[in-house]
PDB file of N, CA and C in Angstrom:
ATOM      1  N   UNK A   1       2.693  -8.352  17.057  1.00  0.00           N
ATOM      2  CA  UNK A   1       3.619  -8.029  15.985  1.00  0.00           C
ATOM      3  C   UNK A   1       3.011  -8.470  14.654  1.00  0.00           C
ATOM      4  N   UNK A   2       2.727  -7.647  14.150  1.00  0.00           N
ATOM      5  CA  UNK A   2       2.455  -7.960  12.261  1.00  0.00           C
ATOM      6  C   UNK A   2       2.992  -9.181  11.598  1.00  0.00           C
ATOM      7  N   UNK A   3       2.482 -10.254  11.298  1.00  0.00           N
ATOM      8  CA  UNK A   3       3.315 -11.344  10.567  1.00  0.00           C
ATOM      9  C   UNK A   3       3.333 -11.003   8.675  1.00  0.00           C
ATOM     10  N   UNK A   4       2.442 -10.114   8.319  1.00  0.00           N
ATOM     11  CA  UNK A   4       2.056 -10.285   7.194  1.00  0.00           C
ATOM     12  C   UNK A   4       1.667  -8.823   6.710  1.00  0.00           C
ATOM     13  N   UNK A   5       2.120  -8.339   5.163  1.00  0.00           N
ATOM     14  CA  UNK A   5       2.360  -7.420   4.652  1.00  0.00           C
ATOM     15  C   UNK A   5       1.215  -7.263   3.546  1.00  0.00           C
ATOM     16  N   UNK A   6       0.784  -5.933   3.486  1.00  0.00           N
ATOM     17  CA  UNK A   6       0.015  -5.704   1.735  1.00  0.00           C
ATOM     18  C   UNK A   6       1.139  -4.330   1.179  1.00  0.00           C
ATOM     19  N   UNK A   7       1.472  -5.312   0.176  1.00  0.00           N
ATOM     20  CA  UNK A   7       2.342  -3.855  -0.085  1.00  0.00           C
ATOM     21  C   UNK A   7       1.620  -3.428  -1.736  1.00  0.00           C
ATOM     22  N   UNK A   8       1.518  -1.879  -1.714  1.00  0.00           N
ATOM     23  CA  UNK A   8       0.543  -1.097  -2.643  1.00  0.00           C
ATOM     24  C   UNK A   8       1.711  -0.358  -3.492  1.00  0.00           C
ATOM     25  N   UNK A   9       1.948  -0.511  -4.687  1.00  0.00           N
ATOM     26  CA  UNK A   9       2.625   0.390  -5.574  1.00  0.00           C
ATOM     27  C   UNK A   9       2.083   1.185  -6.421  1.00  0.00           C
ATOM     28  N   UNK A  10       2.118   2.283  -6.284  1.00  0.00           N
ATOM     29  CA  UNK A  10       1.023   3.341  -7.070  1.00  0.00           C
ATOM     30  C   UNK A  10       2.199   4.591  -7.825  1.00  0.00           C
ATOM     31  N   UNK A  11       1.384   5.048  -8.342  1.00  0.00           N
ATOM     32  CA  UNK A  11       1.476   6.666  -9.104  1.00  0.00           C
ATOM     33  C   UNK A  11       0.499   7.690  -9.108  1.00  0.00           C
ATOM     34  N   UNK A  12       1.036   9.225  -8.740  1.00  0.00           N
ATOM     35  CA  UNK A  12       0.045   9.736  -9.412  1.00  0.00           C
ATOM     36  C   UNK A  12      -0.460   9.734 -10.975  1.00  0.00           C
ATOM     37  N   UNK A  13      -1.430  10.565 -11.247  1.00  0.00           N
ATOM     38  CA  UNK A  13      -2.602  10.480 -12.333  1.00  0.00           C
ATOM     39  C   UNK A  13      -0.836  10.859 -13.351  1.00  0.00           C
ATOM     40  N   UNK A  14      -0.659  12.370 -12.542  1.00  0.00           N
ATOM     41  CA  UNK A  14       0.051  13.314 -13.768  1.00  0.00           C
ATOM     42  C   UNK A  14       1.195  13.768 -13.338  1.00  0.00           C
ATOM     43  N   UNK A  15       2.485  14.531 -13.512  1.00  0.00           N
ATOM     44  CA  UNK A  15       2.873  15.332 -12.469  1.00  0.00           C
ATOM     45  C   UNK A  15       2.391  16.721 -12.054  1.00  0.00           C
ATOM     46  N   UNK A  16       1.643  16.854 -12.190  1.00  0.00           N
ATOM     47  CA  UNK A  16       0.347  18.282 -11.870  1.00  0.00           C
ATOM     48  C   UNK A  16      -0.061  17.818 -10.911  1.00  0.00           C
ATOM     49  N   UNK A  17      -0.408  16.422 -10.552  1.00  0.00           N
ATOM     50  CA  UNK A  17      -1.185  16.113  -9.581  1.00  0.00           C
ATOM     51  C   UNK A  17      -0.196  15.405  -8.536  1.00  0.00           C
ATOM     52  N   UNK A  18       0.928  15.605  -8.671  1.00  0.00           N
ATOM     53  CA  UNK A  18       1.543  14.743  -7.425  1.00  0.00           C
ATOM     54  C   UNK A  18       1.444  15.401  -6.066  1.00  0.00           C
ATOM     55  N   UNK A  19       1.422  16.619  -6.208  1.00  0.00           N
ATOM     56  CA  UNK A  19       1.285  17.267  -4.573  1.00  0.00           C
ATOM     57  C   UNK A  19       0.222  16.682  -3.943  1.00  0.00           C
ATOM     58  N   UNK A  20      -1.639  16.724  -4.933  1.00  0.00           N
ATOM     59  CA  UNK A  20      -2.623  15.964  -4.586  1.00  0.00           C
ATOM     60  C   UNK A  20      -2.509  14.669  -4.274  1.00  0.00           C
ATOM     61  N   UNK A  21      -1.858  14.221  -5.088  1.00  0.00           N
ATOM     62  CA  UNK A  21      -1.762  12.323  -4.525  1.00  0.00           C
ATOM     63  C   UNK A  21      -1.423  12.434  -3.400  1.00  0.00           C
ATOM     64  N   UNK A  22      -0.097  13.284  -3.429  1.00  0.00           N
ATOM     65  CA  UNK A  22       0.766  13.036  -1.982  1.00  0.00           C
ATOM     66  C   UNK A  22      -0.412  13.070  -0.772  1.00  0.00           C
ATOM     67  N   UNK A  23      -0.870  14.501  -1.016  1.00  0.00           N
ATOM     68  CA  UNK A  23      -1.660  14.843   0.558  1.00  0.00           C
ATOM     69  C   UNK A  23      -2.461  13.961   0.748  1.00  0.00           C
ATOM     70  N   UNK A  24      -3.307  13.419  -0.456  1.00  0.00           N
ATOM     71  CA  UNK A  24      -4.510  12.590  -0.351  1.00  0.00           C
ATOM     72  C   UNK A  24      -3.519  11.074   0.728  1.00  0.00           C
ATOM     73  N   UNK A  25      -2.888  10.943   0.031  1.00  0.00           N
ATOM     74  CA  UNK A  25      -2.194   9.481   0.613  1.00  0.00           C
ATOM     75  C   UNK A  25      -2.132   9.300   1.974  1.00  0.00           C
ATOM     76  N   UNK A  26      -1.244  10.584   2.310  1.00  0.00           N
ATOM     77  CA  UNK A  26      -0.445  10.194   3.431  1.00  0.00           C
ATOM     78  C   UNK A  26      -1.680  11.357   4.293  1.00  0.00           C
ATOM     79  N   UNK A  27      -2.075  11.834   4.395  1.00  0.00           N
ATOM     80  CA  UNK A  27      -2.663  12.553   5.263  1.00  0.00           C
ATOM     81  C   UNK A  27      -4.695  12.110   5.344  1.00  0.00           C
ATOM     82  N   UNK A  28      -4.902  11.286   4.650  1.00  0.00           N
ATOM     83  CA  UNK A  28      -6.463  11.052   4.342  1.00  0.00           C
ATOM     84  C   UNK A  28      -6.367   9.059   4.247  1.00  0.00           C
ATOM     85  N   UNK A  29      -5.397   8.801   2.940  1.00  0.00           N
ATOM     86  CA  UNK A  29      -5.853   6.942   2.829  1.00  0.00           C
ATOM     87  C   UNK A  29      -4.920   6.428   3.813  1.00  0.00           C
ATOM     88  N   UNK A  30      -3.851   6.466   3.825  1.00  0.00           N
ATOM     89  CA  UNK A  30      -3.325   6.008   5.333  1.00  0.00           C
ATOM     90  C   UNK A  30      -3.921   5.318   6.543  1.00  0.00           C
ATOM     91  N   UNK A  31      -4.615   6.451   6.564  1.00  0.00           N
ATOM     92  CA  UNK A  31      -5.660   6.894   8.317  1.00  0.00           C
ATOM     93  C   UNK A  31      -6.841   5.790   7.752  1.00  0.00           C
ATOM     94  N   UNK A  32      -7.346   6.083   6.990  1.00  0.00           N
ATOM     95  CA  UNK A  32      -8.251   5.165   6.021  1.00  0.00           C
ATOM     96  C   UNK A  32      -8.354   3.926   6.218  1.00  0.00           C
ATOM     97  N   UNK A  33      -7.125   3.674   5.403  1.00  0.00           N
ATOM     98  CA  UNK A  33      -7.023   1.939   5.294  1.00  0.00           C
ATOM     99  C   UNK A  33      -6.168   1.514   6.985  1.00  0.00           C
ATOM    100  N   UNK A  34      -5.546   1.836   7.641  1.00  0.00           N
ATOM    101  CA  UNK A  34      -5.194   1.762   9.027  1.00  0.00           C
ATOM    102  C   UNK A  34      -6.435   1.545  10.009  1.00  0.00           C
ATOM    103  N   UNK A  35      -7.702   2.023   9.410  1.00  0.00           N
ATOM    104  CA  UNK A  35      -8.580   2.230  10.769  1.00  0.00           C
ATOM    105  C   UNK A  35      -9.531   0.848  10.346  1.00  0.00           C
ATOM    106  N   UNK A  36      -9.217   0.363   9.227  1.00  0.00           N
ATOM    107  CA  UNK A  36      -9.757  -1.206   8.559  1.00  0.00           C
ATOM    108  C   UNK A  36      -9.944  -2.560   9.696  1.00  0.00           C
ATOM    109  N   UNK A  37      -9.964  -3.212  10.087  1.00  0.00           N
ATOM    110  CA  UNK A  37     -10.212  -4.795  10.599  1.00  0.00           C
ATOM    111  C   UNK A  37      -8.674  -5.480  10.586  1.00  0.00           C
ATOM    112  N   UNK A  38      -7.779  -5.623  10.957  1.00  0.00           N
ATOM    113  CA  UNK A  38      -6.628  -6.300  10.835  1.00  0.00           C
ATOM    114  C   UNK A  38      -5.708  -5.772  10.321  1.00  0.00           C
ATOM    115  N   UNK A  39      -5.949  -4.383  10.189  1.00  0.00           N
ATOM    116  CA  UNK A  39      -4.798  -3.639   9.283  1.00  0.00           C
ATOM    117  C   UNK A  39      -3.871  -2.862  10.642  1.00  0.00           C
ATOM    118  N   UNK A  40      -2.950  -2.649  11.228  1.00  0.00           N
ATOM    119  CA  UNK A  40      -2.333  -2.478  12.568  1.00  0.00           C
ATOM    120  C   UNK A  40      -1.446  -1.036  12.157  1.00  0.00           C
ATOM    121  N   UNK A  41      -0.806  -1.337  10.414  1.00  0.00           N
ATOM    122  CA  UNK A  41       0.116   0.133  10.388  1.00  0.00           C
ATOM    123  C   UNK A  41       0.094   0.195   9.364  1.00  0.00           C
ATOM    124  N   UNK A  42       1.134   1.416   8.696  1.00  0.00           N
ATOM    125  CA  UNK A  42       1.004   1.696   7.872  1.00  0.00           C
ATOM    126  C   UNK A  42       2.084   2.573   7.524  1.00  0.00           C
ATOM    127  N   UNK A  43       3.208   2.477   6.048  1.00  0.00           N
ATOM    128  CA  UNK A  43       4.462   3.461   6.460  1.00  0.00           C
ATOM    129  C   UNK A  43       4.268   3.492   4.582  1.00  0.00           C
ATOM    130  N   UNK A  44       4.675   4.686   3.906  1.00  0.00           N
ATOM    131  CA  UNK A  44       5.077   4.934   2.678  1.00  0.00           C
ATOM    132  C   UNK A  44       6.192   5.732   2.218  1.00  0.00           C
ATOM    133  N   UNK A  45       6.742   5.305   0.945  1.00  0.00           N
ATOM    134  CA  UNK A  45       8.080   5.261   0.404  1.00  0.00           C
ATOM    135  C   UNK A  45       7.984   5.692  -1.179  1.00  0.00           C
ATOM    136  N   UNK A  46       9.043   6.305  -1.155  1.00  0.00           N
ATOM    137  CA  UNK A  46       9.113   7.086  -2.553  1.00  0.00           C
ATOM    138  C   UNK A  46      10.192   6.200  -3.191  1.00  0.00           C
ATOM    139  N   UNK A  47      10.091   5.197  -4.250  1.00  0.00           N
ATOM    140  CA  UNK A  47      11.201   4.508  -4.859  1.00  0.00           C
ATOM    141  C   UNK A  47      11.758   5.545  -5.578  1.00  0.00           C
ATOM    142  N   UNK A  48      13.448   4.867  -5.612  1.00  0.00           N
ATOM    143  CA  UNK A  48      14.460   5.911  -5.803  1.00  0.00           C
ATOM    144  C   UNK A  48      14.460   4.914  -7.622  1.00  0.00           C
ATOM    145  N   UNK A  49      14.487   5.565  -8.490  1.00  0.00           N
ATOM    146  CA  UNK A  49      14.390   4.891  -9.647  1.00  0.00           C
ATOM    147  C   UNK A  49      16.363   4.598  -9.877  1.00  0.00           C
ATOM    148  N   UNK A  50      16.613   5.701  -9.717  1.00  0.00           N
ATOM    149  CA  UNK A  50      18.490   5.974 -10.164  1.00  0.00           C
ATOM    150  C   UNK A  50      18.910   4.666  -9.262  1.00  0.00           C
ATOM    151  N   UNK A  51      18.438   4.317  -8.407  1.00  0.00           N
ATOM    152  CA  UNK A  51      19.064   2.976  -7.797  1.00  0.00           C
ATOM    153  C   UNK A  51      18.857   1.884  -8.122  1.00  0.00           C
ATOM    154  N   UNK A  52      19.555   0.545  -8.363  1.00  0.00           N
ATOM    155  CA  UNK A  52      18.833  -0.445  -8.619  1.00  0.00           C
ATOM    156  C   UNK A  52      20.168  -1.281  -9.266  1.00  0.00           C
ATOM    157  N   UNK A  53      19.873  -2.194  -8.816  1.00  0.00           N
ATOM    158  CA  UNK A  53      20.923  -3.657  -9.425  1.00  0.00           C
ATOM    159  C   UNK A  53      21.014  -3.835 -10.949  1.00  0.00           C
ATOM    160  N   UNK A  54      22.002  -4.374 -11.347  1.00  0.00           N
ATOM    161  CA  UNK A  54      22.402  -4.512 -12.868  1.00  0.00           C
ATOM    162  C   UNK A  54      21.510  -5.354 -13.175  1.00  0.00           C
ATOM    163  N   UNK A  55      20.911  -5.309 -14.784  1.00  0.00           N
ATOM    164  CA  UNK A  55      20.254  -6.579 -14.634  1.00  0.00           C
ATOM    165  C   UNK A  55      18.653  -7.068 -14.544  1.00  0.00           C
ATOM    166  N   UNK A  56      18.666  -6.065 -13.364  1.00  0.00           N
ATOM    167  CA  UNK A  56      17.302  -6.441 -12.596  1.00  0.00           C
ATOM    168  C   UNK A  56      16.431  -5.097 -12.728  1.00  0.00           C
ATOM    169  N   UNK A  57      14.794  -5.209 -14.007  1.00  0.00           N
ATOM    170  CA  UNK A  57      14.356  -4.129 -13.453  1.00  0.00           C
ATOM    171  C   UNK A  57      13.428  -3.523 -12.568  1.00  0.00           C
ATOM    172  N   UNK A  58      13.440  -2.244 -12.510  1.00  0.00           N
ATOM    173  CA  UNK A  58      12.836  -1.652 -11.346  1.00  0.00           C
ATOM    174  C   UNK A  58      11.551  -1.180 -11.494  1.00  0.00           C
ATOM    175  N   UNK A  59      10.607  -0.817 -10.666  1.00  0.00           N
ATOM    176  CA  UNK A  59       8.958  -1.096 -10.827  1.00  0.00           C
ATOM    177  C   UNK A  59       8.994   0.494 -11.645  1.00  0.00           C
ATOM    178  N   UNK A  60       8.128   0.202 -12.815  1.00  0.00           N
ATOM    179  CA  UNK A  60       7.229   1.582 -13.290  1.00  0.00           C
ATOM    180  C   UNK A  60       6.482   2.100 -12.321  1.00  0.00           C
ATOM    181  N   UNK A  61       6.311   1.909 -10.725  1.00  0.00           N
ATOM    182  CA  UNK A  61       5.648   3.039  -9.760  1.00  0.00           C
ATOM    183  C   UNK A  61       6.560   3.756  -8.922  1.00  0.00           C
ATOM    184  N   UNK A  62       6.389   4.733  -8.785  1.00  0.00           N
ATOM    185  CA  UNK A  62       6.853   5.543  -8.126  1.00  0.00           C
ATOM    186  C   UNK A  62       6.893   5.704  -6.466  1.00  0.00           C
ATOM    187  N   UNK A  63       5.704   5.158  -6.277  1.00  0.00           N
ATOM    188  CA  UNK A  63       5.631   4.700  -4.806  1.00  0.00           C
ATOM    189  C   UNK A  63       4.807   3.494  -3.992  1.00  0.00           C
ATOM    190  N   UNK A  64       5.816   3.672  -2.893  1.00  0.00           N
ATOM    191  CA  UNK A  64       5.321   2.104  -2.185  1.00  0.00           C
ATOM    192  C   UNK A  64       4.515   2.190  -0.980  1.00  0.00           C
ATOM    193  N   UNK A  65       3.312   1.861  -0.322  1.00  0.00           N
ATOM    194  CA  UNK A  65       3.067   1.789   0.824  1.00  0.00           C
ATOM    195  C   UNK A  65       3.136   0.442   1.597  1.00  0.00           C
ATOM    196  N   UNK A  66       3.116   0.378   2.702  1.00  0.00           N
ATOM    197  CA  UNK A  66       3.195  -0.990   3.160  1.00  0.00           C
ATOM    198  C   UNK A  66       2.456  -1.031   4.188  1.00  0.00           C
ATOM    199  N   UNK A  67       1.614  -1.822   4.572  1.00  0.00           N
ATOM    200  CA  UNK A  67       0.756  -1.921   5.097  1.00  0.00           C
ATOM    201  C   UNK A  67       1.023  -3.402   6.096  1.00  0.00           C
ATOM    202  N   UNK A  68       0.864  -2.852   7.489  1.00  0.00           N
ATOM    203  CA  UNK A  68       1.585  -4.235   8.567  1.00  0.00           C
ATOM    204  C   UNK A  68      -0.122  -4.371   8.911  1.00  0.00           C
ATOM    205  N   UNK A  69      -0.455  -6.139   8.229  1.00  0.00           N
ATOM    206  CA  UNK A  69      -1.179  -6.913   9.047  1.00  0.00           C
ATOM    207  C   UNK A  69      -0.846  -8.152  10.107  1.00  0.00           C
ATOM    208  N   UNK A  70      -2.064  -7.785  10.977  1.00  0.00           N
ATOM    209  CA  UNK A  70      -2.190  -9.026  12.061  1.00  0.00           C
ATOM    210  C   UNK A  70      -2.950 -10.162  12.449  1.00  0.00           C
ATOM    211  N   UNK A  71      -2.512 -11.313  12.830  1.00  0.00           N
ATOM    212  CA  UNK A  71      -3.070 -12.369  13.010  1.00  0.00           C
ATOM    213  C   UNK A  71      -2.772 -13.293  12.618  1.00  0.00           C
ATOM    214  N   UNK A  72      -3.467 -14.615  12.137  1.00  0.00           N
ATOM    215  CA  UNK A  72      -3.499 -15.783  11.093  1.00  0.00           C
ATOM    216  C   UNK A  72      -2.784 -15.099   9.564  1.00  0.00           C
ATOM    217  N   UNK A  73      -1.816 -15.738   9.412  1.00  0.00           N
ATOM    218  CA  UNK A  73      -1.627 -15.070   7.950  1.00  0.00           C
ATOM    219  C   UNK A  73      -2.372 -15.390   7.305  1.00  0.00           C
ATOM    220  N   UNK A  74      -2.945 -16.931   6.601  1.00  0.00           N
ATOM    221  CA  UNK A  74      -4.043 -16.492   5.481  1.00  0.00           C
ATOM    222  C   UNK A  74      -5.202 -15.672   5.981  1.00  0.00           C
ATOM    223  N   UNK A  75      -5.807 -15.969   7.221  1.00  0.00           N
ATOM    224  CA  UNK A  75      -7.021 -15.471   7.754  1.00  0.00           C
ATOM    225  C   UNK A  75      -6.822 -13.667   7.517  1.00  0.00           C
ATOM    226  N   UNK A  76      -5.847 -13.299   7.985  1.00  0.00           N
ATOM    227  CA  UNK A  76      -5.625 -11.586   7.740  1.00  0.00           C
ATOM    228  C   UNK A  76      -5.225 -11.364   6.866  1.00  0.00           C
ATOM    229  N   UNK A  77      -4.916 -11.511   5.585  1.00  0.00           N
ATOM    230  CA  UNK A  77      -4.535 -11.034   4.714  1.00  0.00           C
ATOM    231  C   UNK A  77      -6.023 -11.083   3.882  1.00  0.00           C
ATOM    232  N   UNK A  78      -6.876 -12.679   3.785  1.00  0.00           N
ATOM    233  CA  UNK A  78      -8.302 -12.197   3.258  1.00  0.00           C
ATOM    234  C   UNK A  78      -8.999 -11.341   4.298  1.00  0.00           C
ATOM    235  N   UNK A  79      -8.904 -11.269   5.421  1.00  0.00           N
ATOM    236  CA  UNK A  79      -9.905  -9.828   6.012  1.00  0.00           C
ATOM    237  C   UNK A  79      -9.719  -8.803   5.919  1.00  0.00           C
ATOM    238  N   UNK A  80      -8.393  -8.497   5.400  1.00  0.00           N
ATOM    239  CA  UNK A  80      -7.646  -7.119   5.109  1.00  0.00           C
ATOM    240  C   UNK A  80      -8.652  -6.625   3.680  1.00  0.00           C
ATOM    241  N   UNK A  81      -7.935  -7.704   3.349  1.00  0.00           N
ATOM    242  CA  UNK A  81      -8.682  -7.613   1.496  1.00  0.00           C
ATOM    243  C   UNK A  81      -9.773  -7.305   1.677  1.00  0.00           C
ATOM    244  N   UNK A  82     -10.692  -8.135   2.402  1.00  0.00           N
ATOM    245  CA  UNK A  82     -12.378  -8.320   2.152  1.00  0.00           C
ATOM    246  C   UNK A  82     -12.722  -6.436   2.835  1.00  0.00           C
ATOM    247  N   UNK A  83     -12.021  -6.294   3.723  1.00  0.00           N
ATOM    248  CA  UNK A  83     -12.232  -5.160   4.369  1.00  0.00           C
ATOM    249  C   UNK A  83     -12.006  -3.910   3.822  1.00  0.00           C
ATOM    250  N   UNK A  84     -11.049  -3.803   2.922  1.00  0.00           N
ATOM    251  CA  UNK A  84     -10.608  -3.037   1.693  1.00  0.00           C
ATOM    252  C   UNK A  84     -11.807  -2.962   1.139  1.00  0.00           C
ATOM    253  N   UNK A  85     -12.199  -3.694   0.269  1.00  0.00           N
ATOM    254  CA  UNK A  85     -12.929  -3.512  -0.799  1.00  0.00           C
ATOM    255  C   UNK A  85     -14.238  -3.058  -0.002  1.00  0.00           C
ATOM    256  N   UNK A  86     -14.593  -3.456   1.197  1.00  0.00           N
ATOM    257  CA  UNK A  86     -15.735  -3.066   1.268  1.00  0.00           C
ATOM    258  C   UNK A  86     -15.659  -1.413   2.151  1.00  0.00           C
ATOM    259  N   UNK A  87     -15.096  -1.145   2.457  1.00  0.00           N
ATOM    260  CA  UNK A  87     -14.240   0.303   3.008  1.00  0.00           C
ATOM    261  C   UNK A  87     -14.663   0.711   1.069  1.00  0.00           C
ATOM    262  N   UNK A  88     -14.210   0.211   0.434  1.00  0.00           N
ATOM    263  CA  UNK A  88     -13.990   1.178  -1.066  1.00  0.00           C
ATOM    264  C   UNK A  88     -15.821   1.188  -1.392  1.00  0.00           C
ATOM    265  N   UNK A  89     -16.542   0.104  -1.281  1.00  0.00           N
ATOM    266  CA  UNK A  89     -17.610   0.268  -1.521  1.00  0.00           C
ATOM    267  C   UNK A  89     -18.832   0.534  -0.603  1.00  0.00           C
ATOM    268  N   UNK A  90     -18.532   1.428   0.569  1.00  0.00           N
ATOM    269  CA  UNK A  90     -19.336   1.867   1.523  1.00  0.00           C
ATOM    270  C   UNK A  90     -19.110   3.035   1.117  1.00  0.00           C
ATOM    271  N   UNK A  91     -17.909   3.603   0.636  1.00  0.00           N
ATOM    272  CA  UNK A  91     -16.828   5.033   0.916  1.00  0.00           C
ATOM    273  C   UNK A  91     -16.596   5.405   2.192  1.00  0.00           C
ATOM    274  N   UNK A  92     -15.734   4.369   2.565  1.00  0.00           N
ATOM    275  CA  UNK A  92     -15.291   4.606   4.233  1.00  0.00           C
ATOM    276  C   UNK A  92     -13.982   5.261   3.406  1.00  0.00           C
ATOM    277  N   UNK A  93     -13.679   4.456   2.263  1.00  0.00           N
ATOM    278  CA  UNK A  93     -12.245   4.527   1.751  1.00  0.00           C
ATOM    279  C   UNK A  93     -12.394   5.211   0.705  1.00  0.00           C
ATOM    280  N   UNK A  94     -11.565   6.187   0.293  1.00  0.00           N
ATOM    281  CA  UNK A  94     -11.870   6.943  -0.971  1.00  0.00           C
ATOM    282  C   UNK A  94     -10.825   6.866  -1.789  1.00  0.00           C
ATOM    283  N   UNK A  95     -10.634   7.011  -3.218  1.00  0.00           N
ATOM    284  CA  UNK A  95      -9.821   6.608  -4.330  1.00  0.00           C
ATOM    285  C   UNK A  95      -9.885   8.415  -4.444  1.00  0.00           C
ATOM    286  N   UNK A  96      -8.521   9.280  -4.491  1.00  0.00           N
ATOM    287  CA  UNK A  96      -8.392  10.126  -4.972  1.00  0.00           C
ATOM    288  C   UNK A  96      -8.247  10.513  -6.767  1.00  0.00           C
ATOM    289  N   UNK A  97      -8.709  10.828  -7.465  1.00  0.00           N
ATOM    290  CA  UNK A  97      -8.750  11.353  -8.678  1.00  0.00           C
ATOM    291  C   UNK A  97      -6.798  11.659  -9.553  1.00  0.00           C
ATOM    292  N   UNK A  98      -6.433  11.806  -8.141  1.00  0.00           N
ATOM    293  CA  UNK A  98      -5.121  12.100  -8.386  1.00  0.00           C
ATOM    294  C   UNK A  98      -4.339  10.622  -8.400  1.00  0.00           C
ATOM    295  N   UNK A  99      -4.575   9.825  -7.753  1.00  0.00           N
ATOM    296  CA  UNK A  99      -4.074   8.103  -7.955  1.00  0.00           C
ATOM    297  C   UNK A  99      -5.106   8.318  -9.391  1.00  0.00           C
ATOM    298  N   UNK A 100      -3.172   7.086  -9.845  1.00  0.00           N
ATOM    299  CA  UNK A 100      -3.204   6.619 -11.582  1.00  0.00           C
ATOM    300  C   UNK A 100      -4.046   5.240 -11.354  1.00  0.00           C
ATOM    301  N   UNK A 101      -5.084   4.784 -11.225  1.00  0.00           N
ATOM    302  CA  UNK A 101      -5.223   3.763 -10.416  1.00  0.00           C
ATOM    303  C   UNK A 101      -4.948   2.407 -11.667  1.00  0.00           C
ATOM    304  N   UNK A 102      -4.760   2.756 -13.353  1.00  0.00           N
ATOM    305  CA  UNK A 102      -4.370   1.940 -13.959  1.00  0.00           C
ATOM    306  C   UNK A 102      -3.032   1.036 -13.607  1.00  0.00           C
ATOM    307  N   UNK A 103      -2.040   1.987 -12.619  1.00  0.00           N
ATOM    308  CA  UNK A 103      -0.642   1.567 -12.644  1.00  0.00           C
ATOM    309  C   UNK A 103      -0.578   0.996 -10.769  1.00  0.00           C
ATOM    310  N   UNK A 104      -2.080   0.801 -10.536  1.00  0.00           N
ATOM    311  CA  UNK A 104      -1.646   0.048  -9.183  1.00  0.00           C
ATOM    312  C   UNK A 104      -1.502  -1.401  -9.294  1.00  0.00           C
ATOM    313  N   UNK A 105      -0.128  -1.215  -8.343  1.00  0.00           N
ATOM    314  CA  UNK A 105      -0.406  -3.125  -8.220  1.00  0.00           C
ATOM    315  C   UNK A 105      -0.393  -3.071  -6.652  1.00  0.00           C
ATOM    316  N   UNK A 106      -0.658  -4.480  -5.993  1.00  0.00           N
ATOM    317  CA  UNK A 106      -0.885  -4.580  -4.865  1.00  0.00           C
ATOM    318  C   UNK A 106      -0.620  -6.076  -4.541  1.00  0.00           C
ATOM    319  N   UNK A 107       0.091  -6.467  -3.655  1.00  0.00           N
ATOM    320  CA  UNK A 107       0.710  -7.823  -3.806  1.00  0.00           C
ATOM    321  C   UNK A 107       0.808  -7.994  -2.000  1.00  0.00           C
ATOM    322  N   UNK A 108       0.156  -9.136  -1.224  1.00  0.00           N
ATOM    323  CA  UNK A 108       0.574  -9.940  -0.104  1.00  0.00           C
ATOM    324  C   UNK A 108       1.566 -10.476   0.160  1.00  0.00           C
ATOM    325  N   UNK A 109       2.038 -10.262   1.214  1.00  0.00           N
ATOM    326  CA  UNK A 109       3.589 -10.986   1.619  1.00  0.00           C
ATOM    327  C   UNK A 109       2.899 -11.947   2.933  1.00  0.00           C
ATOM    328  N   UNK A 110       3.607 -12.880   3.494  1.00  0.00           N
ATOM    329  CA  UNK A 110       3.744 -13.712   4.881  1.00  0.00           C
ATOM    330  C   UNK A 110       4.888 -13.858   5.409  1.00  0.00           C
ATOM    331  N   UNK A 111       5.165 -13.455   6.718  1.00  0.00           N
ATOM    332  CA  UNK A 111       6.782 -13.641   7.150  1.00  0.00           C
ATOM    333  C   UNK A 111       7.123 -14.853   7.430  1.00  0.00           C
ATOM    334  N   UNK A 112       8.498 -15.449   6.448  1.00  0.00           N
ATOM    335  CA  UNK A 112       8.416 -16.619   6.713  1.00  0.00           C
ATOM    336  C   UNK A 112      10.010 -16.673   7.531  1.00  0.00           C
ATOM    337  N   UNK A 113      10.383 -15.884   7.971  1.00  0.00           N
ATOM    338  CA  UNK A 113      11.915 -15.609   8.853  1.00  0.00           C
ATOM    339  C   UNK A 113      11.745 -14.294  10.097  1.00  0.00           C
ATOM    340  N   UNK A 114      11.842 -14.817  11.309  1.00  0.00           N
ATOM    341  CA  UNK A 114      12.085 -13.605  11.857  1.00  0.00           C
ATOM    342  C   UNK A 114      13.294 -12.251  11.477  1.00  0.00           C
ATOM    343  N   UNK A 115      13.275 -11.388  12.381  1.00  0.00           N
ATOM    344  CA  UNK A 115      14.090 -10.149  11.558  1.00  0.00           C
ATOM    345  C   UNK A 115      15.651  -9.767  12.081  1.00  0.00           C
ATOM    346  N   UNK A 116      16.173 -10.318  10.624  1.00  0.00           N
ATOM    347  CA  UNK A 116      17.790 -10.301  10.990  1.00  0.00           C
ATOM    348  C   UNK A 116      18.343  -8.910  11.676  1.00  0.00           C
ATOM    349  N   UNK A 117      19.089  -8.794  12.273  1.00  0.00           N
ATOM    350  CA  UNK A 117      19.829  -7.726  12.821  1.00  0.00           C
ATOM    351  C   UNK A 117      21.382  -7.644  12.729  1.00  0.00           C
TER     352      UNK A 117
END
């Protein structure tokens, strides 16, 4: 079971290019970053902007992927990473033209509660 999360918030470039992001994403980096060293899954999400708590604001990206790692949490979350980048600099992993890649953020989680029901 996955203890530990990379979650990726991105945009496309334009809206001209969102069909491209899309396909590139989910049908090409997915498979990509999934076939990585400690990376186990992989699920993506379209944030709903119109939703959102008073108060509190909501991310300038448009979408979320989440990425379920395994193992040691610190240990997998740096092999994920280390494995990323080097996937990006072999070109195992490819950066589509259509990702805004100025507006990515990318942030580690660790589960620190099993899952309420």
């Amino acid at each position: 079971m996955p203890n530990s999360l990379m979650l990726v918030f991105s945009n496309p470039s334009s809206a001209e290019q969102e069909a491209e992001y899309n396909d590139w994403y989910t049908n090409k980096h997915l498979a990509d970053v999934v076939a990585l060293p400690g990376i186990v899954g992989a699920t993506r999400y379209k944030l709903e902007k119109a939703v959102g708590l008073e108060g509190i604001p909501v991310s300038a990206n448009s979408y979320l992927a989440i990425y379920e790692i395994e193992g040691d949490t610190l240990e997998a979350m740096e092999t994920a990473k280390q494995a990323l980048a080097d996937g990006l600099a072999k070109g195992t992993v490819d950066v589509s033209p259509a990702l805004d890649a100025s507006a990515l953020q990318t942030d580690f989680a660790r589960q620190i509660t099993g899952r309420v029901v």
